[in-house]
PDB file of N, CA and C in Angstrom:
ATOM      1  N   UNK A   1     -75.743 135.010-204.173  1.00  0.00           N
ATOM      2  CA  UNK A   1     -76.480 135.074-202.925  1.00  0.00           C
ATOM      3  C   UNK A   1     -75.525 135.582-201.851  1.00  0.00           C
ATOM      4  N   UNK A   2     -76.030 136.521-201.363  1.00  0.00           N
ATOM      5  CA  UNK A   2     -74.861 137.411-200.086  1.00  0.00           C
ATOM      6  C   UNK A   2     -75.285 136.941-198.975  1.00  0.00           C
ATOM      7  N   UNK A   3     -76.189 135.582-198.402  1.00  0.00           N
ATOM      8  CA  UNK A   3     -76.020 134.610-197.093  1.00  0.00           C
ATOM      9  C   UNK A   3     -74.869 134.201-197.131  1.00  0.00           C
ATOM     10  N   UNK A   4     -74.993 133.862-195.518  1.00  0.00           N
ATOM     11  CA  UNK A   4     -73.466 132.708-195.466  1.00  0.00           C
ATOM     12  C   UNK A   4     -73.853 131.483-195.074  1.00  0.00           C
ATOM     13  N   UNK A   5     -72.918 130.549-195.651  1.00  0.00           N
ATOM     14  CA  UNK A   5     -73.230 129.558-195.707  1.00  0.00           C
ATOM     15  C   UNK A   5     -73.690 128.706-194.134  1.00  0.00           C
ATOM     16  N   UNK A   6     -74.871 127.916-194.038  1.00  0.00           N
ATOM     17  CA  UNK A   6     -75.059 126.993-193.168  1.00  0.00           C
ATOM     18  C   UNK A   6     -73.389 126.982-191.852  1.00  0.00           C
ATOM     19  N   UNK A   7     -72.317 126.503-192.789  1.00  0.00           N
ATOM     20  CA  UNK A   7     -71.099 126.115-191.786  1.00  0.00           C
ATOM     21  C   UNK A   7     -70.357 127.177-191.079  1.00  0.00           C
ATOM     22  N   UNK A   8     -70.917 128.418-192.062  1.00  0.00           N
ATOM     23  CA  UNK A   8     -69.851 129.567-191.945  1.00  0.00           C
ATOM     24  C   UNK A   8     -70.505 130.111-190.728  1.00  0.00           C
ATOM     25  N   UNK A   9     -72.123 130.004-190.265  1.00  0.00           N
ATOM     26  CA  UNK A   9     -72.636 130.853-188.933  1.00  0.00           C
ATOM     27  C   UNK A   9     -72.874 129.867-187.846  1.00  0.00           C
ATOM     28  N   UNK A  10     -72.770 128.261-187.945  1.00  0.00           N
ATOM     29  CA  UNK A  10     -72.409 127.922-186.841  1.00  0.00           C
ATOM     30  C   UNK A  10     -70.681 128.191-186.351  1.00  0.00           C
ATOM     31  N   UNK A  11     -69.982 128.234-186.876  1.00  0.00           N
ATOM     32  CA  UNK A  11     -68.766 128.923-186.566  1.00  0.00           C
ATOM     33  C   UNK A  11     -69.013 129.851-186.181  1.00  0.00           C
ATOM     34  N   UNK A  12     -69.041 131.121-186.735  1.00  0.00           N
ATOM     35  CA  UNK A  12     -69.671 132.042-185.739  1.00  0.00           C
ATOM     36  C   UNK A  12     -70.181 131.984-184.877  1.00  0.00           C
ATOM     37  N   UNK A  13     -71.122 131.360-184.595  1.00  0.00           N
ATOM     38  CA  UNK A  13     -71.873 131.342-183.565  1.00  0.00           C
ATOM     39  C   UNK A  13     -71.119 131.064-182.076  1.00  0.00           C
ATOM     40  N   UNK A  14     -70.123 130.159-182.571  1.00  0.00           N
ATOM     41  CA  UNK A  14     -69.367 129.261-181.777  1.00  0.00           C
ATOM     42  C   UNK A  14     -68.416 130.592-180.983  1.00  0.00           C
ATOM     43  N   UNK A  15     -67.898 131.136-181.833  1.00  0.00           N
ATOM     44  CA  UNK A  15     -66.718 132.246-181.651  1.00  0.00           C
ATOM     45  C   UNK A  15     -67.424 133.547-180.872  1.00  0.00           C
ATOM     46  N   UNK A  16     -68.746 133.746-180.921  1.00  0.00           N
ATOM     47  CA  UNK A  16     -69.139 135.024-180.255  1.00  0.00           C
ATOM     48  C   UNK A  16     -70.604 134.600-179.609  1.00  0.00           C
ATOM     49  N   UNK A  17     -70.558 133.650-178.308  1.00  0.00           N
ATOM     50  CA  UNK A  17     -72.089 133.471-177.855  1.00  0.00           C
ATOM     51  C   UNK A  17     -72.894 134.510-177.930  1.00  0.00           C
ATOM     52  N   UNK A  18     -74.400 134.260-178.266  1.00  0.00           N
ATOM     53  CA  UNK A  18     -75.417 135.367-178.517  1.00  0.00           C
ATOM     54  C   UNK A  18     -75.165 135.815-176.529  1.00  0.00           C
ATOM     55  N   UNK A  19     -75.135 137.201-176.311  1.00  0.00           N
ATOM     56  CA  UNK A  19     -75.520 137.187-174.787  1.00  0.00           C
ATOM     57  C   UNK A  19     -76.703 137.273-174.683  1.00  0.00           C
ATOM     58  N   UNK A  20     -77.010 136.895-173.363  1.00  0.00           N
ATOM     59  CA  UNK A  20     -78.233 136.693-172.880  1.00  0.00           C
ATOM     60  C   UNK A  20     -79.137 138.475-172.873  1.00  0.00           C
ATOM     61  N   UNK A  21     -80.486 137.986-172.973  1.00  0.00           N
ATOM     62  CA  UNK A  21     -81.441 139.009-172.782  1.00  0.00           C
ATOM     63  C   UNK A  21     -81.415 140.233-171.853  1.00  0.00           C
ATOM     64  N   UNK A  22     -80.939 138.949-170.826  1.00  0.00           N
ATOM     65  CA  UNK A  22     -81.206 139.481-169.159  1.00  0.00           C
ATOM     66  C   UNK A  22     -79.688 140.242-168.979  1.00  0.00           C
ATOM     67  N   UNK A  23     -80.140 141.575-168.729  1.00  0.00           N
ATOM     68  CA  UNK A  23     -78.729 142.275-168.519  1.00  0.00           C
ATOM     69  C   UNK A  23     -78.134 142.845-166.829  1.00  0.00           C
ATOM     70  N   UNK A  24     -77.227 142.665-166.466  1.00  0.00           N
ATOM     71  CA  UNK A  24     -76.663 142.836-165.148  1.00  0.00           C
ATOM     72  C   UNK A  24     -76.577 144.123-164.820  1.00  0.00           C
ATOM     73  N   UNK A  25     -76.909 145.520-164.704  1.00  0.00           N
ATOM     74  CA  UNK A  25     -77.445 146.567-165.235  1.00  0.00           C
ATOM     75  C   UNK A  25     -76.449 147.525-163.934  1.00  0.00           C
ATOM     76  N   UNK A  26     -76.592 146.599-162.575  1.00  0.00           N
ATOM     77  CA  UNK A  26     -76.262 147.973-161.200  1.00  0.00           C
ATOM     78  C   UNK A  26     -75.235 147.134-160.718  1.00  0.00           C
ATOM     79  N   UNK A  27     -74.550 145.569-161.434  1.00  0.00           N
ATOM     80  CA  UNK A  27     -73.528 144.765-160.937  1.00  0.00           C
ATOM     81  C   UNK A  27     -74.353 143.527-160.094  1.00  0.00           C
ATOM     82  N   UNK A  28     -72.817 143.164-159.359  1.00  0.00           N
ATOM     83  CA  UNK A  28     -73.730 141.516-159.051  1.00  0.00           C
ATOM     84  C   UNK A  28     -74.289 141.982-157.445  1.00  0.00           C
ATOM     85  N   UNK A  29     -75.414 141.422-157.129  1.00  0.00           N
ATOM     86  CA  UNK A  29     -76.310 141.462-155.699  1.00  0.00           C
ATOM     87  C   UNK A  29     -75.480 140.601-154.675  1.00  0.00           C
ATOM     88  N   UNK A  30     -75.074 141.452-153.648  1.00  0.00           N
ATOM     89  CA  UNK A  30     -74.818 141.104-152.078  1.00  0.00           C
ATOM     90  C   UNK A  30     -75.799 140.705-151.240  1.00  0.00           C
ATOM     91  N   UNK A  31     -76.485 138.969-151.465  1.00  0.00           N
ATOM     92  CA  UNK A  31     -77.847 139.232-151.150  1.00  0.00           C
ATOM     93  C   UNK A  31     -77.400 139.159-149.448  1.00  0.00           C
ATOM     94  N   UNK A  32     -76.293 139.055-148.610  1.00  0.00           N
ATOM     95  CA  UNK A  32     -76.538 139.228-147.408  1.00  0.00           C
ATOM     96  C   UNK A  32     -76.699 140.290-146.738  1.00  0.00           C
ATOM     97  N   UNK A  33     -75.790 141.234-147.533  1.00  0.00           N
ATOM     98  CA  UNK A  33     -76.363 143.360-147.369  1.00  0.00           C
ATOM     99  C   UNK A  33     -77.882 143.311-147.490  1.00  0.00           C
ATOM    100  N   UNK A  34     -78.348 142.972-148.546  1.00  0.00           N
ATOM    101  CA  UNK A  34     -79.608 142.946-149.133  1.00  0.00           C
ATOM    102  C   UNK A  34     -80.711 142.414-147.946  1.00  0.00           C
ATOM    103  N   UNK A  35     -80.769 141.064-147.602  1.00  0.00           N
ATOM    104  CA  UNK A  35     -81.153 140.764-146.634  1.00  0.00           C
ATOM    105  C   UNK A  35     -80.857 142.176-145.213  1.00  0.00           C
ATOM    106  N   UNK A  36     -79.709 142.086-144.567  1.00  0.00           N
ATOM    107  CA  UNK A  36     -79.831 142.983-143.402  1.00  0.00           C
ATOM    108  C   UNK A  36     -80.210 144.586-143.998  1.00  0.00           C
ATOM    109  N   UNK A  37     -80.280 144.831-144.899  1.00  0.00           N
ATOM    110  CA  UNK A  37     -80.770 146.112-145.122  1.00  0.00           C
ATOM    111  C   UNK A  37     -82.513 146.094-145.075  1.00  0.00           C
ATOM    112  N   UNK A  38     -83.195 145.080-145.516  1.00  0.00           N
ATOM    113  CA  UNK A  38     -84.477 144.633-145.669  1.00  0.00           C
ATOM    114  C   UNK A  38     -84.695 144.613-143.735  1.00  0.00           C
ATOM    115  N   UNK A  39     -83.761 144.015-143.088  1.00  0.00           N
ATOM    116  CA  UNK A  39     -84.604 143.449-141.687  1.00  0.00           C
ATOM    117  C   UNK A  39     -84.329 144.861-141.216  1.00  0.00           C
ATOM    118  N   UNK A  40     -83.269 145.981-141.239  1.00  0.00           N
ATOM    119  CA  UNK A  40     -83.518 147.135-140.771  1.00  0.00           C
ATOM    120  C   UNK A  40     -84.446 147.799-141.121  1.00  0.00           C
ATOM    121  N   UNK A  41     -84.861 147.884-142.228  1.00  0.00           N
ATOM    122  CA  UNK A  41     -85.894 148.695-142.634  1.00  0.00           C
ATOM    123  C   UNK A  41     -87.458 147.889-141.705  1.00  0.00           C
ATOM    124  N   UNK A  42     -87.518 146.851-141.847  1.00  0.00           N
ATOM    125  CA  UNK A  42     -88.660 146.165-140.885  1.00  0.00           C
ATOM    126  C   UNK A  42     -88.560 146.598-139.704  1.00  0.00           C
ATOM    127  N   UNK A  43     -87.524 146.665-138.795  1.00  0.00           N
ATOM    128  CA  UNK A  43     -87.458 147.261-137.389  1.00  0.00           C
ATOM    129  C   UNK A  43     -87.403 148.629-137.276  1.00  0.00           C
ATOM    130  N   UNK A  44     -87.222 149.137-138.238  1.00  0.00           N
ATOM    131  CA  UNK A  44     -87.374 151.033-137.750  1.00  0.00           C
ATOM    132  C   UNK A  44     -88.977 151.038-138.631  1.00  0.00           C
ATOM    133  N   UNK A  45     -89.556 150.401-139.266  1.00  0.00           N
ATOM    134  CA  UNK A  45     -91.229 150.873-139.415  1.00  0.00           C
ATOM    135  C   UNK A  45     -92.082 150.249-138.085  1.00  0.00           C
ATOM    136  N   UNK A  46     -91.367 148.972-137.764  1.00  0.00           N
ATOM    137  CA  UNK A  46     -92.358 148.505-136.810  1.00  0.00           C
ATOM    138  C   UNK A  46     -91.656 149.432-135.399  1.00  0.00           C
ATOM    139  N   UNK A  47     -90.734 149.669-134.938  1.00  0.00           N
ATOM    140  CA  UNK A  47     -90.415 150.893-133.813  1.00  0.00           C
ATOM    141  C   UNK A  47     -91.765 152.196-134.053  1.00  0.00           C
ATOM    142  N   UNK A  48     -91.259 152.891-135.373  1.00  0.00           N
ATOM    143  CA  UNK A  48     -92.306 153.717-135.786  1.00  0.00           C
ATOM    144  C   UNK A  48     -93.993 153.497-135.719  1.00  0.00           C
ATOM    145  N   UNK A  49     -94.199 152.647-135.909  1.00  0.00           N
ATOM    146  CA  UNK A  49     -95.483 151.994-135.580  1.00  0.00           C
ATOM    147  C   UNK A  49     -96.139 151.607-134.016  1.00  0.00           C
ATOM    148  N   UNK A  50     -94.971 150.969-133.177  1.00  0.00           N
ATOM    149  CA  UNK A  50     -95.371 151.209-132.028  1.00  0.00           C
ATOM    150  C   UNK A  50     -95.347 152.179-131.399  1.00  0.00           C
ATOM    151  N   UNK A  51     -94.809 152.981-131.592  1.00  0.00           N
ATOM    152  CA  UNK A  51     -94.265 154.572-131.155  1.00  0.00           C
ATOM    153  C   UNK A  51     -95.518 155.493-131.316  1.00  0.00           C
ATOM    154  N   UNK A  52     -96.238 155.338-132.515  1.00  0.00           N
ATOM    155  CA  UNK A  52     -97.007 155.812-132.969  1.00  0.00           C
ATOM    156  C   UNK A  52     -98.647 155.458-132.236  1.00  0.00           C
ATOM    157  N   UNK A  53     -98.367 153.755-132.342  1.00  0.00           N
ATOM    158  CA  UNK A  53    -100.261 153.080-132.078  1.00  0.00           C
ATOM    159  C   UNK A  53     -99.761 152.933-130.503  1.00  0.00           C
ATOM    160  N   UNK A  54     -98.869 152.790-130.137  1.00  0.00           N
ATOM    161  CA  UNK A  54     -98.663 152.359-128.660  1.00  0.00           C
ATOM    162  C   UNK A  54     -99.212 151.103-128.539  1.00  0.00           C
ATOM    163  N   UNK A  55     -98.665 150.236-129.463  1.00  0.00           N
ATOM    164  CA  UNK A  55     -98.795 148.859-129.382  1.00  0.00           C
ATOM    165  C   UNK A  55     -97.788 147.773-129.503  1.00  0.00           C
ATOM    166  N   UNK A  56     -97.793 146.792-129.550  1.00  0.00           N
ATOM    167  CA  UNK A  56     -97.106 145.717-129.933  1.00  0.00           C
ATOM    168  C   UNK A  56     -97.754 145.096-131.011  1.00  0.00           C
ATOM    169  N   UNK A  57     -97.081 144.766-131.948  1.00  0.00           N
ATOM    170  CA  UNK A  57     -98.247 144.363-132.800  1.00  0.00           C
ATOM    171  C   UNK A  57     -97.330 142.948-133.179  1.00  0.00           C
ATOM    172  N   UNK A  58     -96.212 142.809-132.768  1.00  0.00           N
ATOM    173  CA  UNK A  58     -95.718 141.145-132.385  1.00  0.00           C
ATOM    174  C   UNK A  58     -96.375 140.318-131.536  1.00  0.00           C
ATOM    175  N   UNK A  59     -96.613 140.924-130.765  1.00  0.00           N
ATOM    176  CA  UNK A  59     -97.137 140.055-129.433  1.00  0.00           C
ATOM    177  C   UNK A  59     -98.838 140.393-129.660  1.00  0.00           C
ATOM    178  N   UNK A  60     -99.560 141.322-130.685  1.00  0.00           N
ATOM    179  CA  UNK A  60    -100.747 141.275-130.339  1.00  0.00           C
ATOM    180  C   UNK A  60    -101.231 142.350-128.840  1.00  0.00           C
ATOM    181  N   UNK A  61    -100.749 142.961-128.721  1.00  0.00           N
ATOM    182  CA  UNK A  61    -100.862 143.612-126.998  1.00  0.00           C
ATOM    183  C   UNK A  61    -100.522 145.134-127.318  1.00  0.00           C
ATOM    184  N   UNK A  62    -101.606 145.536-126.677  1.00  0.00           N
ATOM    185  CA  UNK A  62    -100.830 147.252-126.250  1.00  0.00           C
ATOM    186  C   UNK A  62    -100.031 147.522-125.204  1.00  0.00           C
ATOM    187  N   UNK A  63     -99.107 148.416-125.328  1.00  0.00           N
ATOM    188  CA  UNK A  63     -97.758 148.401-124.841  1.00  0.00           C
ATOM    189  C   UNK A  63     -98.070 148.583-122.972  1.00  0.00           C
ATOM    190  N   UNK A  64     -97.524 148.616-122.480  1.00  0.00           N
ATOM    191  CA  UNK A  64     -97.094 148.710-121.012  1.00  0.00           C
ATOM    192  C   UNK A  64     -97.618 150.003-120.416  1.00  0.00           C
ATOM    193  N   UNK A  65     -97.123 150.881-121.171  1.00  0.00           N
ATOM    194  CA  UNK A  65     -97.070 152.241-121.098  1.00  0.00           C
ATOM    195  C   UNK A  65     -98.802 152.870-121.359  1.00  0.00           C
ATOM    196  N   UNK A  66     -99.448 152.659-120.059  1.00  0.00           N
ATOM    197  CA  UNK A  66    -100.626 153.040-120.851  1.00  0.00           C
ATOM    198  C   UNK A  66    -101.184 154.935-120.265  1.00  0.00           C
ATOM    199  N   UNK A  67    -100.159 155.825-120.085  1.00  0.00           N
ATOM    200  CA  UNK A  67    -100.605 156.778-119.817  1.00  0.00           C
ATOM    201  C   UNK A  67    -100.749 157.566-120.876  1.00  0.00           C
ATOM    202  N   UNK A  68    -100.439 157.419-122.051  1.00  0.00           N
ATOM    203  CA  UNK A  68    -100.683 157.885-123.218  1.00  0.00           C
ATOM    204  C   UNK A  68    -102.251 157.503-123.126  1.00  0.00           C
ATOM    205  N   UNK A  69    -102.551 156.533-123.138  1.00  0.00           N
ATOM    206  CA  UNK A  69    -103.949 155.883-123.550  1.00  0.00           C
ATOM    207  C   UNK A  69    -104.703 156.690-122.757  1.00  0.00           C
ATOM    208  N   UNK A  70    -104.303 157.098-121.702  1.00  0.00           N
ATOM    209  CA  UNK A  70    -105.056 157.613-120.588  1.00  0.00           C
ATOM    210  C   UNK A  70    -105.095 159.137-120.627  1.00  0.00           C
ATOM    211  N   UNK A  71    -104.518 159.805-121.337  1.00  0.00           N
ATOM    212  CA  UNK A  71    -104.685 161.053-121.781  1.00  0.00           C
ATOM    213  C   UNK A  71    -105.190 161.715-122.695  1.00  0.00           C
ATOM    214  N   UNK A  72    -105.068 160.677-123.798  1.00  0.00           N
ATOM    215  CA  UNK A  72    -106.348 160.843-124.770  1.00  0.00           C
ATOM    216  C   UNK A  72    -107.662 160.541-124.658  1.00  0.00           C
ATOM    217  N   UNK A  73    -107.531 159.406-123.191  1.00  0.00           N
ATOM    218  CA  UNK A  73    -109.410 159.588-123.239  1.00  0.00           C
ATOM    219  C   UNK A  73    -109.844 160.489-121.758  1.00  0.00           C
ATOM    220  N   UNK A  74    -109.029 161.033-121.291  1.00  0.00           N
ATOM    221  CA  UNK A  74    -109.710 161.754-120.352  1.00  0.00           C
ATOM    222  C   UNK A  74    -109.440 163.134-121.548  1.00  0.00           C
ATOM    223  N   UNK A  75    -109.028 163.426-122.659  1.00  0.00           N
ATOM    224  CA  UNK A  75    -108.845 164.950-123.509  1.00  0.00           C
ATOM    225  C   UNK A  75    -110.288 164.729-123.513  1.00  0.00           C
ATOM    226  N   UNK A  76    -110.617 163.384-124.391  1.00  0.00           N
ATOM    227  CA  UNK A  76    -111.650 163.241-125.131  1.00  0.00           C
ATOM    228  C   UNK A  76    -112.844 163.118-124.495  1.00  0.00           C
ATOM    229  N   UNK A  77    -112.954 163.509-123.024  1.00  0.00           N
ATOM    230  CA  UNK A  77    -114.001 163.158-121.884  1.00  0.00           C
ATOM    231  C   UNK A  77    -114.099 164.877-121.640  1.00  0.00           C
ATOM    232  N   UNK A  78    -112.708 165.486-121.843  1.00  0.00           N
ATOM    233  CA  UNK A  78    -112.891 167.022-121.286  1.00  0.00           C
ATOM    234  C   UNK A  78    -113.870 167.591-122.216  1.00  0.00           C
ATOM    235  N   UNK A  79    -113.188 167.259-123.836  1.00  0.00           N
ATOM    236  CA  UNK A  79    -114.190 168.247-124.297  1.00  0.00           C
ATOM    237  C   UNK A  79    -115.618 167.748-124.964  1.00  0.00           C
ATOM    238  N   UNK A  80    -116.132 166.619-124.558  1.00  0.00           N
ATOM    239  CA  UNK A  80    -117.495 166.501-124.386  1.00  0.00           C
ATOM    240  C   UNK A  80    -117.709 167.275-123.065  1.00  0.00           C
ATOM    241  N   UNK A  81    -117.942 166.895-122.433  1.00  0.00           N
ATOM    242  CA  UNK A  81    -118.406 167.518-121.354  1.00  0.00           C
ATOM    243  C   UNK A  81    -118.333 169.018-120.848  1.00  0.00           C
ATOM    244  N   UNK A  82    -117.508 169.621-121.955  1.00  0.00           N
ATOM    245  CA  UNK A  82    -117.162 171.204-121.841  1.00  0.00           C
ATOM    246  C   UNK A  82    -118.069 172.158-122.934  1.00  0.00           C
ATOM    247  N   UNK A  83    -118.990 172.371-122.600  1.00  0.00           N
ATOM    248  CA  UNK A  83    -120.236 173.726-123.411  1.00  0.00           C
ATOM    249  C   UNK A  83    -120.668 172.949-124.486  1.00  0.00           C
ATOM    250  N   UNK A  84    -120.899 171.345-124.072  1.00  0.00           N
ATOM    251  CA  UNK A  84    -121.773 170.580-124.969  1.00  0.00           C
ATOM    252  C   UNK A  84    -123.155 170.554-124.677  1.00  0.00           C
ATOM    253  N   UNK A  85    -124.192 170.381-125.629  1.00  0.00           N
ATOM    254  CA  UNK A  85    -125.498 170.621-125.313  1.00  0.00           C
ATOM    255  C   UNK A  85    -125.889 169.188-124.952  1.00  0.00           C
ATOM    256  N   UNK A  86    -126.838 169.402-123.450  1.00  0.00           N
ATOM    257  CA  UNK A  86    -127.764 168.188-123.137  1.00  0.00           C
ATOM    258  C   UNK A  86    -128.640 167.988-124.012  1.00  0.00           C
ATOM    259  N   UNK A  87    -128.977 166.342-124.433  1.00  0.00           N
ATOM    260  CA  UNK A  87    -130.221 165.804-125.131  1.00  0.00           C
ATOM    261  C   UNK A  87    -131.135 166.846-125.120  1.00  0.00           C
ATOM    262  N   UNK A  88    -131.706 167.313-124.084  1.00  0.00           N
ATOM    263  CA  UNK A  88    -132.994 168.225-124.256  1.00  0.00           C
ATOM    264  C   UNK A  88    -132.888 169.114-124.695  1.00  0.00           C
ATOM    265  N   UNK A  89    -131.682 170.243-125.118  1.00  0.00           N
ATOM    266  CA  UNK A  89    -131.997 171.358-125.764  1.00  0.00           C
ATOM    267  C   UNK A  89    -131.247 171.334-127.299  1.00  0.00           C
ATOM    268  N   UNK A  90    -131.038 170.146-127.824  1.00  0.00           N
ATOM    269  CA  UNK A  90    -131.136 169.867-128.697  1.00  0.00           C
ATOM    270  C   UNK A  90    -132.157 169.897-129.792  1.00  0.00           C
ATOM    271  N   UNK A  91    -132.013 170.470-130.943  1.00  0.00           N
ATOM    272  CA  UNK A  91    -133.222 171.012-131.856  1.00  0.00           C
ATOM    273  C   UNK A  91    -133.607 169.610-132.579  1.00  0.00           C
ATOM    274  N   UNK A  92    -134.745 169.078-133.357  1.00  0.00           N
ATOM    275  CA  UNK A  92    -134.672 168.038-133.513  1.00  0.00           C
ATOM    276  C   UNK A  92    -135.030 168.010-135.188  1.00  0.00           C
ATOM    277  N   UNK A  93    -134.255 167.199-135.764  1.00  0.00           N
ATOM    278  CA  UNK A  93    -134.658 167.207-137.232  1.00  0.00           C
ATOM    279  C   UNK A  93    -136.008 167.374-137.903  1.00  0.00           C
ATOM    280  N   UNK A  94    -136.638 168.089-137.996  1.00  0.00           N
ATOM    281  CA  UNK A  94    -138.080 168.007-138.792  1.00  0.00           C
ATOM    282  C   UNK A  94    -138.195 167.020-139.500  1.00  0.00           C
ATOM    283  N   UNK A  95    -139.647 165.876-139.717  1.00  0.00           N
ATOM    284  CA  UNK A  95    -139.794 165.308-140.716  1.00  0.00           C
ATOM    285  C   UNK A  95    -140.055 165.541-142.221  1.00  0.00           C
ATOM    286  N   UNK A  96    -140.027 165.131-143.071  1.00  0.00           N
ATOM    287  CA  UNK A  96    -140.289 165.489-144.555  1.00  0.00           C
ATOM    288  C   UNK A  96    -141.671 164.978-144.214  1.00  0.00           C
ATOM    289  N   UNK A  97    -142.744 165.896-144.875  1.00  0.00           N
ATOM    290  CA  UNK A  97    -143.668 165.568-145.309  1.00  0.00           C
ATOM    291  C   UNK A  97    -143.834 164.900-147.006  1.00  0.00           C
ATOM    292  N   UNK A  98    -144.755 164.064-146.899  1.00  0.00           N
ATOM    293  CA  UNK A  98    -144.892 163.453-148.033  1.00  0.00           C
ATOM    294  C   UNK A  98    -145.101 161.851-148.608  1.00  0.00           C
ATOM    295  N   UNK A  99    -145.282 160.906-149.491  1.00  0.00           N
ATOM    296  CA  UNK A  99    -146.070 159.925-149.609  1.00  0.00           C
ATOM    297  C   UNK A  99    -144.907 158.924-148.648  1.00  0.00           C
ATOM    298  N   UNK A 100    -145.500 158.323-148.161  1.00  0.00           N
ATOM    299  CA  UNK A 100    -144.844 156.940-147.550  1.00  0.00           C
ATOM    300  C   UNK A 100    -145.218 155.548-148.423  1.00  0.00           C
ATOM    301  N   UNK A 101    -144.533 155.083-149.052  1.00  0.00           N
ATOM    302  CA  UNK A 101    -144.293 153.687-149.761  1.00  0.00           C
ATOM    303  C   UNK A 101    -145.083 152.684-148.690  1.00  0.00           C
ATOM    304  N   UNK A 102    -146.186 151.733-148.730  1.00  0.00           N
ATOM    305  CA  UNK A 102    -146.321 151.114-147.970  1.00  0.00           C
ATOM    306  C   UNK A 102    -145.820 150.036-148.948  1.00  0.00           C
ATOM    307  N   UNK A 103    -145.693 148.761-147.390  1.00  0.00           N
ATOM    308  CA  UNK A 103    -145.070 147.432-148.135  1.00  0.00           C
ATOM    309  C   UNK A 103    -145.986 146.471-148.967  1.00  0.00           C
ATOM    310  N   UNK A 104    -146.220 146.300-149.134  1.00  0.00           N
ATOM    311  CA  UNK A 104    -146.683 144.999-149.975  1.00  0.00           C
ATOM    312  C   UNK A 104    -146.323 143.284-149.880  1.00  0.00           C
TER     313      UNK A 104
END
């Protein structure tokens, strides 16, 4: 029989621990880099974000600065009101002719 004996592979065993599954692959984690690299990345999306919505979205509030706000709705006031058609000369959808379902 070419096993080894019961005594001969706890010895072994002893002399070369099985390693573990879990392999250390990029080295050991600096979780305090790790951490401040995580809270920078949170403050340059939320900068980007207010920058963007012109808000606060910590505090719940739109920002201070409201002439932005105020330029997009007077754009958005110019061009309605610029070679838009009044209600009345508006063409009006034709109805479909044909059976109407009454309710029951």
């Amino acid at each position: 029989n070419g096993s080894p004996s019961l005594e001969r592979m706890d010895a072994r065993q002893a002399e070369h621990p099985k390693p573990s599954a879990c392999r250390n692959l990029f080295g050991p984690v600096d979780h305090e880099e790790l951490t401040r690299d995580l809270e920078k990345h949170c403050r340059d999306m939320e900068e980007a974000s207010q920058r963007k919505w012109n808000f606060d979205f910590q505090n719940h509030k739109p920002l201070e600065d409201s002439s932005t706000q105020n330029k997009r709705a007077n754009r958005t006031e110019e061009n309605v009101s610029d070679g838009s058609p009044n209600a009345g000369s508006v063409e009006q959808t034709p109805k479909k002719p044909g059976l109407r379902r009454r309710q029951t």
